[in-house]
Protein backbone atom coordinates (compact mmCIF):
# COMPACT_ATOMS: atom_id res chain seq x y z
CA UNK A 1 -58.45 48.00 95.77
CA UNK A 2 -58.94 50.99 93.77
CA UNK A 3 -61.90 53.41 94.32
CA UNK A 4 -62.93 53.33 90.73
CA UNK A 5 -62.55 49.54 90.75
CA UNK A 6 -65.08 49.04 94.12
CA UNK A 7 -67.48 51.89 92.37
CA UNK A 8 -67.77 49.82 88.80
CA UNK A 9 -68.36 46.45 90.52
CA UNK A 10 -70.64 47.57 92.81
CA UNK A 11 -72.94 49.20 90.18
CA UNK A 12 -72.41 45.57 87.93
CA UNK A 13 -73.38 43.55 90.83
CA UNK A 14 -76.41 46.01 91.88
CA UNK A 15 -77.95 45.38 88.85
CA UNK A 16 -78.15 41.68 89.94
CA UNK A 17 -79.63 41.82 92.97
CA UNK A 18 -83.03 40.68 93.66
CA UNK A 19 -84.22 43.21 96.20
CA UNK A 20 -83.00 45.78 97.95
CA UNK A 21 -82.24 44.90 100.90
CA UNK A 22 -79.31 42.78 98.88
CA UNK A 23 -78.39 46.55 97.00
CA UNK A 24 -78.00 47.89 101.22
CA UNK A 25 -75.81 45.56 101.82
CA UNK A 26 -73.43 46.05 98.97
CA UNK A 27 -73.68 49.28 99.66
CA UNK A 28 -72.60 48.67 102.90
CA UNK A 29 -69.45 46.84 101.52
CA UNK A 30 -68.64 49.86 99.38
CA UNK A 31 -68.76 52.64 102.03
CA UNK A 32 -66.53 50.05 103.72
CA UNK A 33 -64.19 49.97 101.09
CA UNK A 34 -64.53 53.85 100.97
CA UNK A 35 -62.79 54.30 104.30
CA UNK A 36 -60.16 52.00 103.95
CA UNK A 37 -59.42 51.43 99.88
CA UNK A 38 -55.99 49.89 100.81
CA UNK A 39 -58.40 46.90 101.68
CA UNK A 40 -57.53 44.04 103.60
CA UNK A 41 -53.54 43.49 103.21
């Protein structure tokens, strides 16, 4: 997955959450996502 792609869902879904310990967690996913954009192939 692209970088840009991972970056403009993450800040749609972020608006969404309810808290933020929800927001960590995607944020969690993205730095993921970060390291290894290729994703899971």
């Amino acid at each position: 997955m692209r970088y840009d792609v991972v970056e403009e869902l993450a800040e749609e879904v972020m608006g969404r959450l309810p808290d933020d310990r929800a927001r960590r967690e995607v944020m969690a996913l993205v730095e993921v996502a970060r390291m290894d954009p290729r994703g899971p192939m």
